[in-house]
C-alpha atoms as a PDB file:
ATOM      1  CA  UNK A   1    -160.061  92.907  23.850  1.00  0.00           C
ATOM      2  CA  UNK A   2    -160.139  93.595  27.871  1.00  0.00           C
ATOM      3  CA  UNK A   3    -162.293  96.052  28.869  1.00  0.00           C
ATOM      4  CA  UNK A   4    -159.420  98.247  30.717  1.00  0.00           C
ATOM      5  CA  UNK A   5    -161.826 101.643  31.038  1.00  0.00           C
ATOM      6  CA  UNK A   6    -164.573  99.109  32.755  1.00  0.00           C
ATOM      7  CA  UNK A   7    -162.076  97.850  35.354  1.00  0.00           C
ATOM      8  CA  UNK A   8    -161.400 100.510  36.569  1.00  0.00           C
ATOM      9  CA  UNK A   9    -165.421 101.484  37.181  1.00  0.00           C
ATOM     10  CA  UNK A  10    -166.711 104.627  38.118  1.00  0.00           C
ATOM     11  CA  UNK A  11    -164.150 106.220  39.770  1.00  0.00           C
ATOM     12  CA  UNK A  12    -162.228 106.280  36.427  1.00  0.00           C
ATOM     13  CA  UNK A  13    -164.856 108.616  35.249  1.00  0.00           C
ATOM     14  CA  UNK A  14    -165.669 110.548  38.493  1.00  0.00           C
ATOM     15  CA  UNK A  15    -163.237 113.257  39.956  1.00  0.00           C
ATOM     16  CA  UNK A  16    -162.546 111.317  43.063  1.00  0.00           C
ATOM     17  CA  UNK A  17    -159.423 110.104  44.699  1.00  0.00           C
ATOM     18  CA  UNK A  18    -161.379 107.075  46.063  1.00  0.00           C
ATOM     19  CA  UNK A  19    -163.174 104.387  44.758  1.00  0.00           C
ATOM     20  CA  UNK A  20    -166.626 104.864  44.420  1.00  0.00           C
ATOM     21  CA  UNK A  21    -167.832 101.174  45.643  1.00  0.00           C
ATOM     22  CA  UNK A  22    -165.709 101.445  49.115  1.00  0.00           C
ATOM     23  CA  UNK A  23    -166.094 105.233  50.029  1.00  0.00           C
ATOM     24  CA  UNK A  24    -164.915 106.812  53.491  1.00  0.00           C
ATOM     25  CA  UNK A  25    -167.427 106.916  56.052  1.00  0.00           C
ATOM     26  CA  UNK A  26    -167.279 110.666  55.626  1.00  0.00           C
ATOM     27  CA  UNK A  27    -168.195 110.392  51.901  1.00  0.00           C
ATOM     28  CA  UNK A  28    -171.633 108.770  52.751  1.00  0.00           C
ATOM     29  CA  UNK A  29    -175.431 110.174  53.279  1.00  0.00           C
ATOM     30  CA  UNK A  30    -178.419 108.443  54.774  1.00  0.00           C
ATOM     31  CA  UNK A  31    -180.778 109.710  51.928  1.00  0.00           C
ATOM     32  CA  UNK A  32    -184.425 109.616  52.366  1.00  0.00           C
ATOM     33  CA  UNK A  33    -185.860 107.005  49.789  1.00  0.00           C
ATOM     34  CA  UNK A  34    -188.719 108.674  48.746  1.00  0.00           C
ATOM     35  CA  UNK A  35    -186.196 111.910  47.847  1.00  0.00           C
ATOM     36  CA  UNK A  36    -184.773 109.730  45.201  1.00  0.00           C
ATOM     37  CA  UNK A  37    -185.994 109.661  41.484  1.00  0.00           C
ATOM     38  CA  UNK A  38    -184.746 107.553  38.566  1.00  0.00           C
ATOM     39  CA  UNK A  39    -181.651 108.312  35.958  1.00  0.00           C
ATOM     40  CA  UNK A  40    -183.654 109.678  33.327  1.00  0.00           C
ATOM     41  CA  UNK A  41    -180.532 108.476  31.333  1.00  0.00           C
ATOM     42  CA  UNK A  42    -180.540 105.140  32.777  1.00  0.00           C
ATOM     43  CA  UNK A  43    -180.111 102.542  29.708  1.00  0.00           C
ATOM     44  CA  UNK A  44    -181.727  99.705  31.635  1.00  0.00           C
ATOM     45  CA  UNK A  45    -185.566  99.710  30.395  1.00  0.00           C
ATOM     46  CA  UNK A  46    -186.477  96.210  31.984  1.00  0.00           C
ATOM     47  CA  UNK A  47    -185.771  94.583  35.954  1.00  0.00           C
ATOM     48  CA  UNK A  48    -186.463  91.487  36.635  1.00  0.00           C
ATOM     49  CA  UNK A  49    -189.370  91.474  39.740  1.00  0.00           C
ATOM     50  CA  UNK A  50    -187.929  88.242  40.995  1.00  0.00           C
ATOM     51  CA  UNK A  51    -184.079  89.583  41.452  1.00  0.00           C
ATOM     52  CA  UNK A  52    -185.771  92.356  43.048  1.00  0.00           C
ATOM     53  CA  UNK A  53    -187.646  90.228  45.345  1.00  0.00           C
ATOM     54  CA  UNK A  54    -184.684  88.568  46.417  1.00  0.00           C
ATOM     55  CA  UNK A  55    -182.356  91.726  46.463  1.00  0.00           C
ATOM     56  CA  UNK A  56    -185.650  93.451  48.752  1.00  0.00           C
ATOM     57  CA  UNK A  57    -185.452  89.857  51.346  1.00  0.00           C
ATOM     58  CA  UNK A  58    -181.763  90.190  51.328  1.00  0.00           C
ATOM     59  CA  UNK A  59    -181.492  93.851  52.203  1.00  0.00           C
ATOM     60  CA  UNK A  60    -184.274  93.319  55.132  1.00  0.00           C
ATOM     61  CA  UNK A  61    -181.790  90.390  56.545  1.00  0.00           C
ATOM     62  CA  UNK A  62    -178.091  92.229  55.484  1.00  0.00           C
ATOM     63  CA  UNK A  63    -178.443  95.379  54.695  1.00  0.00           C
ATOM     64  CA  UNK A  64    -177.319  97.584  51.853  1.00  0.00           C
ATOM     65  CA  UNK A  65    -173.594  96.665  51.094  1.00  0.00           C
ATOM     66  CA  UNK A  66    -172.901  98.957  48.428  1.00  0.00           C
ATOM     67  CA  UNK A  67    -174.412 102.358  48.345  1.00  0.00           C
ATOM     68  CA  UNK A  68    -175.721 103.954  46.285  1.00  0.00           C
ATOM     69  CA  UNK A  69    -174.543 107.387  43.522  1.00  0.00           C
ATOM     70  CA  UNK A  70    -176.589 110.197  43.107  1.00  0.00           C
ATOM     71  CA  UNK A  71    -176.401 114.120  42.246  1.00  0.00           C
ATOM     72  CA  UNK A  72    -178.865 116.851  43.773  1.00  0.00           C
ATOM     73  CA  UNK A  73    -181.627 117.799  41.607  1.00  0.00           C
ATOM     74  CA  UNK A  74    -182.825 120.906  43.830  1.00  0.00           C
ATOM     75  CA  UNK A  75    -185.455 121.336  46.169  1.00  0.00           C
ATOM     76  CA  UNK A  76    -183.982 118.681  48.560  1.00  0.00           C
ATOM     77  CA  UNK A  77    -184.414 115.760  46.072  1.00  0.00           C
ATOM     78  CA  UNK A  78    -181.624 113.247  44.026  1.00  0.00           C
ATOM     79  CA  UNK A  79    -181.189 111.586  41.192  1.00  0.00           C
ATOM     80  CA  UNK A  80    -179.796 108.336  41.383  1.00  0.00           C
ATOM     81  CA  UNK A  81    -176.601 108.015  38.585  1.00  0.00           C
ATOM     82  CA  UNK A  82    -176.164 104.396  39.375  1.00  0.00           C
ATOM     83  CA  UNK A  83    -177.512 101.838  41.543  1.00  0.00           C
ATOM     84  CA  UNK A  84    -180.934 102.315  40.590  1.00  0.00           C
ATOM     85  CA  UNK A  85    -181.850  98.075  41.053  1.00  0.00           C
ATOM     86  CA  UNK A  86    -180.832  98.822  45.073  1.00  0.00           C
ATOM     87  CA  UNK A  87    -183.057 102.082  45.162  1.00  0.00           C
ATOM     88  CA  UNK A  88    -185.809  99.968  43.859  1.00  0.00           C
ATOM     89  CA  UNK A  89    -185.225  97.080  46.448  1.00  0.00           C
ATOM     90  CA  UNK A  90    -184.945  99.324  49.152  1.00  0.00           C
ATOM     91  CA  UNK A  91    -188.089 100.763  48.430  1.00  0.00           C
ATOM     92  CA  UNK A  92    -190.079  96.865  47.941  1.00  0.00           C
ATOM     93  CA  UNK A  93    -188.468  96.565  51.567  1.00  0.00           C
ATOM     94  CA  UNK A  94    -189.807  98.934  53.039  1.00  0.00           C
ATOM     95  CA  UNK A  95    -186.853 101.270  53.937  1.00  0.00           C
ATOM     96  CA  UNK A  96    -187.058 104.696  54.628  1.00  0.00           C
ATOM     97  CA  UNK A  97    -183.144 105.660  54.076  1.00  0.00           C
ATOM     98  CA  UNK A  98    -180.440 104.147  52.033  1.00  0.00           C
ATOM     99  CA  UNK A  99    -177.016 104.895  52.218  1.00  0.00           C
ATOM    100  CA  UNK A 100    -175.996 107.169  48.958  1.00  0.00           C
ATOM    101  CA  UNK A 101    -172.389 108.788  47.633  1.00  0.00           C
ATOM    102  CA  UNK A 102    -173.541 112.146  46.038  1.00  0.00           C
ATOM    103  CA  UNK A 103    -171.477 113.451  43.504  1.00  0.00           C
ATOM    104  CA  UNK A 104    -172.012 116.797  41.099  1.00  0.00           C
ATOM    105  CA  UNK A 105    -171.489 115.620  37.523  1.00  0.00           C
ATOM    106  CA  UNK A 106    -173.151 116.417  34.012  1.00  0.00           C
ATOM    107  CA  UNK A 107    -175.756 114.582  31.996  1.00  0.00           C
ATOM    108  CA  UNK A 108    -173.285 113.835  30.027  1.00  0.00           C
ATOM    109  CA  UNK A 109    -171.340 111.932  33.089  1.00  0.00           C
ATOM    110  CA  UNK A 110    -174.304 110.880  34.423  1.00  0.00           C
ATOM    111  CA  UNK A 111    -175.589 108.542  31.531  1.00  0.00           C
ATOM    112  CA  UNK A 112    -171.943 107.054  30.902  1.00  0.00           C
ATOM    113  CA  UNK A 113    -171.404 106.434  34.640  1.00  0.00           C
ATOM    114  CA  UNK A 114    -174.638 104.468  34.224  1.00  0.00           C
ATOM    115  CA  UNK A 115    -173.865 103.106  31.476  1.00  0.00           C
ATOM    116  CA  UNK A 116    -171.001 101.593  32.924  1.00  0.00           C
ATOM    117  CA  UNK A 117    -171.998  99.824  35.497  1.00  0.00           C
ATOM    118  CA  UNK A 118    -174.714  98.429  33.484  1.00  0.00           C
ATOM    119  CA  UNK A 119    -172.041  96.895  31.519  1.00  0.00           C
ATOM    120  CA  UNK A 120    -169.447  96.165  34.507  1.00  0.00           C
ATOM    121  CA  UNK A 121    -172.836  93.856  35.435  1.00  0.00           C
ATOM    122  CA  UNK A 122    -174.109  92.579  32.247  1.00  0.00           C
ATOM    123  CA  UNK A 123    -177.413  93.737  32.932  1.00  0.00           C
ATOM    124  CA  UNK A 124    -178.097  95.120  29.877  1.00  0.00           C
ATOM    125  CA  UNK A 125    -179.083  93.850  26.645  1.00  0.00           C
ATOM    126  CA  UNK A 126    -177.993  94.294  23.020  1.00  0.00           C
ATOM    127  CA  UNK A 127    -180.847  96.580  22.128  1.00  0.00           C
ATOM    128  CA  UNK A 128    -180.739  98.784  25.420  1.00  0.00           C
ATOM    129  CA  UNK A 129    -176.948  98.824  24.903  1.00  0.00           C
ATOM    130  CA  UNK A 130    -177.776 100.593  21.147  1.00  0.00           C
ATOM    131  CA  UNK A 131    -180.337 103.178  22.663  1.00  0.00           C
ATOM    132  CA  UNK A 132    -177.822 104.572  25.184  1.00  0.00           C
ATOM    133  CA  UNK A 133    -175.255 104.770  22.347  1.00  0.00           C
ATOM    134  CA  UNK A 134    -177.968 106.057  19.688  1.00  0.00           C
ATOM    135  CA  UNK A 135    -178.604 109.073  22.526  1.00  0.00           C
ATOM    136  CA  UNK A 136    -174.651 109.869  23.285  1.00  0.00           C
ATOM    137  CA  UNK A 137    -174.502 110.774  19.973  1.00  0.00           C
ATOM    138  CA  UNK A 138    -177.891 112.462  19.145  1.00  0.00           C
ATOM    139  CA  UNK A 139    -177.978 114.716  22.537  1.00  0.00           C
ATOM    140  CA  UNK A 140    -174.528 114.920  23.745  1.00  0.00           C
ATOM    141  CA  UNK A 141    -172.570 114.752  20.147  1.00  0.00           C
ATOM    142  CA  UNK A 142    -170.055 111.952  21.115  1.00  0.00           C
ATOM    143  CA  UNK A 143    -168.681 110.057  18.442  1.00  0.00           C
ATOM    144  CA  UNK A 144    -168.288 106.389  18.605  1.00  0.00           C
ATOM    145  CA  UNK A 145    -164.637 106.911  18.744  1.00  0.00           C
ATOM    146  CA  UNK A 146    -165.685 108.761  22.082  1.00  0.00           C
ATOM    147  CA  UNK A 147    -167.903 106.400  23.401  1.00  0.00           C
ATOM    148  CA  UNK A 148    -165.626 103.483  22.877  1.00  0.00           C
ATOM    149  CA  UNK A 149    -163.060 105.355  25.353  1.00  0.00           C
ATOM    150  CA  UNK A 150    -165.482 105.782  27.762  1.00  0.00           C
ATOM    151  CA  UNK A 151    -166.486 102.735  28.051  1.00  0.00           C
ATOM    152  CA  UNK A 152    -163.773 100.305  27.435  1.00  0.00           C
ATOM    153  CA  UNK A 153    -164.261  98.376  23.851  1.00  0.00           C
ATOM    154  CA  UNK A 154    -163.335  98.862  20.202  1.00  0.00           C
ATOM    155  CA  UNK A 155    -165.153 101.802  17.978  1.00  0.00           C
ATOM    156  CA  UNK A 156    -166.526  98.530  15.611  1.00  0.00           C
ATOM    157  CA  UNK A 157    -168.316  97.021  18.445  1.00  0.00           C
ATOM    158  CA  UNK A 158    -170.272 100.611  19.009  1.00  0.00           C
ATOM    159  CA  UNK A 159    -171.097 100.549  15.656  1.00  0.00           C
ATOM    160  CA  UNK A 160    -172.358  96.961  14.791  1.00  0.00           C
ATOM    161  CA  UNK A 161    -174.422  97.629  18.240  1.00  0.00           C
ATOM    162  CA  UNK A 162    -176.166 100.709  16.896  1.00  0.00           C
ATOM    163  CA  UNK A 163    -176.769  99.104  13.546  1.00  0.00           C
ATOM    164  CA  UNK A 164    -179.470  96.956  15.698  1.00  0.00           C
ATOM    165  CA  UNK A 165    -182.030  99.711  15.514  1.00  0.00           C
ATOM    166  CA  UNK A 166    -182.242  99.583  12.120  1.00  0.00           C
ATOM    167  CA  UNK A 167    -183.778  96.823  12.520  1.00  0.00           C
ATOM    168  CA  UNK A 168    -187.695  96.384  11.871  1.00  0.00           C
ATOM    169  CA  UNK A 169    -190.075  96.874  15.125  1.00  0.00           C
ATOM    170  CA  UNK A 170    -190.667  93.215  14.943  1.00  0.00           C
ATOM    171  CA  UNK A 171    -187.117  91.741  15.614  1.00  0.00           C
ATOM    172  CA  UNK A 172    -185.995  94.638  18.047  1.00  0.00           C
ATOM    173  CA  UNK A 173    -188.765  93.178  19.992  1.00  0.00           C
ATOM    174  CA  UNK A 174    -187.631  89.313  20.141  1.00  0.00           C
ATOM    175  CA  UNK A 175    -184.081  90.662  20.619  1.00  0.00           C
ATOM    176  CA  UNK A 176    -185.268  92.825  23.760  1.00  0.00           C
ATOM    177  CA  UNK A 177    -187.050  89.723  25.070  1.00  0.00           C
ATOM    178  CA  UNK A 178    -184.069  87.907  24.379  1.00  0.00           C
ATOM    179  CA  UNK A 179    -185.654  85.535  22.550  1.00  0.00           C
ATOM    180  CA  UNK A 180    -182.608  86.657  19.859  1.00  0.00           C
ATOM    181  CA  UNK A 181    -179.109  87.304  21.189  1.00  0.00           C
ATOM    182  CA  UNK A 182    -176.605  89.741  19.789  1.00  0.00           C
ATOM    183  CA  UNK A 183    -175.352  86.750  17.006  1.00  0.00           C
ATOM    184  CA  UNK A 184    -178.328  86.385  15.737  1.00  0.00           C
ATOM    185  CA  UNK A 185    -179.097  90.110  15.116  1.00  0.00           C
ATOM    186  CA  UNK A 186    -176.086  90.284  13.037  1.00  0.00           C
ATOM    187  CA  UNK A 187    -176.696  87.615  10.892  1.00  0.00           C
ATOM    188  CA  UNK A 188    -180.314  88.927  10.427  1.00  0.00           C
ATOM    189  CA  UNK A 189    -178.273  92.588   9.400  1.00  0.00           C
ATOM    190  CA  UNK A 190    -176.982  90.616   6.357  1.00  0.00           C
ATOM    191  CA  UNK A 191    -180.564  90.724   5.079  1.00  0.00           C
ATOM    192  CA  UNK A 192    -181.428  93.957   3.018  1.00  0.00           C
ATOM    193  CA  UNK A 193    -185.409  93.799   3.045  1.00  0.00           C
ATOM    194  CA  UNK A 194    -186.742  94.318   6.597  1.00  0.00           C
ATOM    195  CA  UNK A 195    -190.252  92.066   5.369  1.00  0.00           C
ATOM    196  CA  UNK A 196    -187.542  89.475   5.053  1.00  0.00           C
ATOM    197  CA  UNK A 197    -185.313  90.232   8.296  1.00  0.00           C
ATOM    198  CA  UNK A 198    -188.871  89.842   9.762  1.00  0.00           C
ATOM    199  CA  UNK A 199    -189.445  86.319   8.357  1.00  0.00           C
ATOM    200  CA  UNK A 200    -186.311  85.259   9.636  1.00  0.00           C
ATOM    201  CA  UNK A 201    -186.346  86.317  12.978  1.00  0.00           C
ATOM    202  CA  UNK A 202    -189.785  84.818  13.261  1.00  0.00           C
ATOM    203  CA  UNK A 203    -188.455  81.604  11.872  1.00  0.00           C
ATOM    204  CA  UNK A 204    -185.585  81.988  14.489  1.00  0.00           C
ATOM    205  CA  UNK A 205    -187.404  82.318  17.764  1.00  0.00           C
ATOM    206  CA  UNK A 206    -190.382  79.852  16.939  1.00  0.00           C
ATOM    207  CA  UNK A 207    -187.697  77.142  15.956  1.00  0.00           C
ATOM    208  CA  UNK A 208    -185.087  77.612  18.569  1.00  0.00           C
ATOM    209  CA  UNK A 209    -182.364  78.356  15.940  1.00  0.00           C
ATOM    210  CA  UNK A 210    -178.677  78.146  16.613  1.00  0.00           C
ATOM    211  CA  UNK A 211    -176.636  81.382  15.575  1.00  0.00           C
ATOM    212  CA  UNK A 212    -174.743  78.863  12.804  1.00  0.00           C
ATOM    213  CA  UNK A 213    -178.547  77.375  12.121  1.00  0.00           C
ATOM    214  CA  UNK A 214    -179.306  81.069  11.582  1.00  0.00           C
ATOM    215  CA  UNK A 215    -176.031  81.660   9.140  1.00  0.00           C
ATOM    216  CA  UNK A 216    -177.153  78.806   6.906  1.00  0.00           C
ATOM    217  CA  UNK A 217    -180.710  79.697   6.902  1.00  0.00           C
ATOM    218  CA  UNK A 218    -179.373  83.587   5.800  1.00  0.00           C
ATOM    219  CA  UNK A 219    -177.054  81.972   3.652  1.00  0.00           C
ATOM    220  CA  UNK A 220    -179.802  80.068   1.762  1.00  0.00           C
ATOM    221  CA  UNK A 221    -182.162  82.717   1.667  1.00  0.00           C
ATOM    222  CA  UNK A 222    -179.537  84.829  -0.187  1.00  0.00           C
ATOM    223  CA  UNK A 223    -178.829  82.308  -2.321  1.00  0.00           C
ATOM    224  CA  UNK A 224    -182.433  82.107  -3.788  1.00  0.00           C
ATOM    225  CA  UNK A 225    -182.874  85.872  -4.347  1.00  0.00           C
ATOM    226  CA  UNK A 226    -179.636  86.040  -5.966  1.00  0.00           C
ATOM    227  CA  UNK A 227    -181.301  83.362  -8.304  1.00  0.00           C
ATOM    228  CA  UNK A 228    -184.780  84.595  -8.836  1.00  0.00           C
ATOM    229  CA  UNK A 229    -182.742  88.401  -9.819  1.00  0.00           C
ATOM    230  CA  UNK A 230    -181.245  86.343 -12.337  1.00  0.00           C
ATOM    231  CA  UNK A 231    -184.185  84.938 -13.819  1.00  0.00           C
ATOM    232  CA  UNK A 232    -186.069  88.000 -13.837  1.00  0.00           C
ATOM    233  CA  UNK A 233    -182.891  89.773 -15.789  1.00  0.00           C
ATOM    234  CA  UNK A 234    -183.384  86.939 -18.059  1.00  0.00           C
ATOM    235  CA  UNK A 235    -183.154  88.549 -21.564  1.00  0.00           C
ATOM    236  CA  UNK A 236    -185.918  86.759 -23.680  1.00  0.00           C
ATOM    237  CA  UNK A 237    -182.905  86.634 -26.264  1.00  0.00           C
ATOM    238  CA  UNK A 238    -180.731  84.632 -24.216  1.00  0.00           C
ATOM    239  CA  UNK A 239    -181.110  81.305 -26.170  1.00  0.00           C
ATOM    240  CA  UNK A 240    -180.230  83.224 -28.769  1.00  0.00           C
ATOM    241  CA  UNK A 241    -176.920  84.513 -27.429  1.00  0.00           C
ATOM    242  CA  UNK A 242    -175.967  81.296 -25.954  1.00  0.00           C
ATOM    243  CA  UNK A 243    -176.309  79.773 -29.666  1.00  0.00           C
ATOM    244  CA  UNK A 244    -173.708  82.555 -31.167  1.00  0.00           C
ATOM    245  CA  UNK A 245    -171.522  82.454 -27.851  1.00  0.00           C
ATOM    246  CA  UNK A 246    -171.290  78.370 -28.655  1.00  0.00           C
ATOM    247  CA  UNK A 247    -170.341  79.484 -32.196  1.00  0.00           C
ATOM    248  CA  UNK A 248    -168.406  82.397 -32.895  1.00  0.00           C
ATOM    249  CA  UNK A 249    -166.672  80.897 -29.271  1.00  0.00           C
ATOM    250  CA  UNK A 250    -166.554  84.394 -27.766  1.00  0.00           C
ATOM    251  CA  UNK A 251    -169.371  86.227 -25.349  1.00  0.00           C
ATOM    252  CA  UNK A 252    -172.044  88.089 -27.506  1.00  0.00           C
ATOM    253  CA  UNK A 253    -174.661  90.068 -26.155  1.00  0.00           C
ATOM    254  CA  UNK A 254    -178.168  91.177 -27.716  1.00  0.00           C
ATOM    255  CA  UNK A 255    -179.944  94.411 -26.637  1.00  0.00           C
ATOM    256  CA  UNK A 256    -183.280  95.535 -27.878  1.00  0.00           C
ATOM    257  CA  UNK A 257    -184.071  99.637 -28.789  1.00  0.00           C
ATOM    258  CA  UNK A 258    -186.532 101.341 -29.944  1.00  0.00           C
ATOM    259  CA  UNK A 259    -186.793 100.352 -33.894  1.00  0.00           C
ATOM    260  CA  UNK A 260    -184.491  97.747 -33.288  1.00  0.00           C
ATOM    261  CA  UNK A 261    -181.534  96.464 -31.359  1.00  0.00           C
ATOM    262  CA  UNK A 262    -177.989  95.481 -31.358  1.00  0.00           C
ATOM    263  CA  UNK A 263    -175.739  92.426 -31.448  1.00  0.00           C
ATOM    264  CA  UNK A 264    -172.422  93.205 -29.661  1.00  0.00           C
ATOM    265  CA  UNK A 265    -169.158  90.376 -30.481  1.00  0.00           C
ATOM    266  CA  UNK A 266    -166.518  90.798 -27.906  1.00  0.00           C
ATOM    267  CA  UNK A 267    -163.023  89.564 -28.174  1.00  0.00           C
ATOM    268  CA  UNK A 268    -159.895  89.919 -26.122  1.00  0.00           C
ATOM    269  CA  UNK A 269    -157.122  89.787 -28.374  1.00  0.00           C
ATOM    270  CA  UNK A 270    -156.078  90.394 -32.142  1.00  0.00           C
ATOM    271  CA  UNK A 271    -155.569  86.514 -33.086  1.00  0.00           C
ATOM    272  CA  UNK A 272    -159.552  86.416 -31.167  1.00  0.00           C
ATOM    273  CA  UNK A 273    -161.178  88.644 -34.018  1.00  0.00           C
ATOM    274  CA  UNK A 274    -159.211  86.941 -36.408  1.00  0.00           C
ATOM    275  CA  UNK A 275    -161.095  84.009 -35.286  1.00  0.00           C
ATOM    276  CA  UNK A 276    -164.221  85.416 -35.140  1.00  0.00           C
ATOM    277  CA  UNK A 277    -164.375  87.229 -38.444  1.00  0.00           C
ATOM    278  CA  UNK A 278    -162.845  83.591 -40.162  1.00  0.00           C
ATOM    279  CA  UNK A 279    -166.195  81.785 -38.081  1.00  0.00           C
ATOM    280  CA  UNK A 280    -168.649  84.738 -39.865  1.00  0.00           C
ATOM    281  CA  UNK A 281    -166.927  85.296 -43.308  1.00  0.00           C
ATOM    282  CA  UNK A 282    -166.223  81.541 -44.391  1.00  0.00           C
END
């Protein structure tokens, strides 16, 4: 499905008749860098030193071609709402100002505007994508429905993302290294014991797995607990009701009580007892 809400970026979420990326000379501030501090709501955990590098040599030799968006946090300081990879390349370069848009929104606003253009960049992955859900709906009180507006996908693909932190420890930990991508997590989700999602995921990373690799690996792994439940639910009398099943020709099944037990004959039709009572009378 196309992303419609992430095409039109932040100015779909911001009250402002222009777009945020190309604002009117008026609409910009040289901001001291040091009066700058992070989104506490920003998703993105991880940057990459290298892209900074480069971003920090580029900005020395270009400048900053997109500024930055930030609110006033009092006492003649900002937080940034977006842009925070700039801020931080600014500040390896040795700038003193950087050209910022400030803009008076909500927590609320601010984490989904972040959000956004996390997402707008592909910056962000699987797991980091579930924590910002996770914390929309645990300190804001959006529903997934909600979110899914916001942001420009289906309500399903909120939820399969949040499912991720159910995850063991372990596996959100090769997933946030990206040594598992999003297809592999939800194969993994198809196991119920998290000692086993573990094994798995181990498996996965240390071999180099393929998501469909992954599927038949899941696949067989079901496939032998399935079997070992049956053998444990084994009744010890099970010869026994395999004999009468091959000759009364009906299913039969044996439980044990206290001071005894009870054979149970089942039939499906009139002309079936018939049959039975003929193979147990004659």
């Amino acid at each position: 499905m196309e992303k419609k809400a992430l095409g039109r970026g932040l100015e779909a979420l911001l009250p402002s008749n222009k777009p945020v990326s190309v604002p009117d000379a008026a609409d910009l501030q040289h901001l001291r860098v040091d009066a700058i501090v992070p989104n506490r709501y920003q998703p993105r955990q991880t940057f990459s030193p290298e892209e900074l590098d480069e971003l920090a040599a580029s900005l020395k030799q270009s400048g900053l071609l997109q500024p930055i968006l930030v609110r006033r946090k009092g006492d003649g300081m900002y937080e940034l709402i977006s842009g925070e990879r700039r801020w931080r390349a600014s500040k390896a370069a040795g700038l003193e100002t950087i050209q910022a848009v400030v803009r008076n929104c909500s927590d609320e606003e601010s984490m989904v505007l972040a959000l956004v253009e996390n997402l707008q960049r592909e910056d962000l992955n699987p797991l980091e994508m579930a924590k910002a859900y996770h914390r929309m709906v645990v300190e804001f009180g959006l529903t997934q429905e909600v979110i899914a507006q916001r942001v420009g996908c289906e309500r399903s693909s909120i939820a399969n993302i949040v499912r991720l932190l159910n995850l063991p420890q372990e596996v959100q930990q090769l997933i946030e290294t990206d040594q598992l991508s999003l297809g592999h997590a939800k194969v993994i989700l198809g196991l119920s014991s998290p000692a086993e999602q573990q094994r798995i995921a181990q498996l996965i990373a240390a071999r180099g797995l393929s998501v469909r690799e992954t599927e038949k690996l899941v696949e067989s792994a079901l496939g032998e607990k399935k079997r070992k439940i049956k053998e444990v639910r084994r009744s010890p009398l099970s010869d026994v009701e395999h004999r009468l099943e091959k000759r009364l020709g009906t299913k039969v099944t044996i439980a044990n009580g206290k001071r005894g037990g009870k054979i149970v004959i089942h039939y499906f039709s009139p002309a079936e007892l018939d049959g039975i009572l003929e193979n147990i009378l004659q």
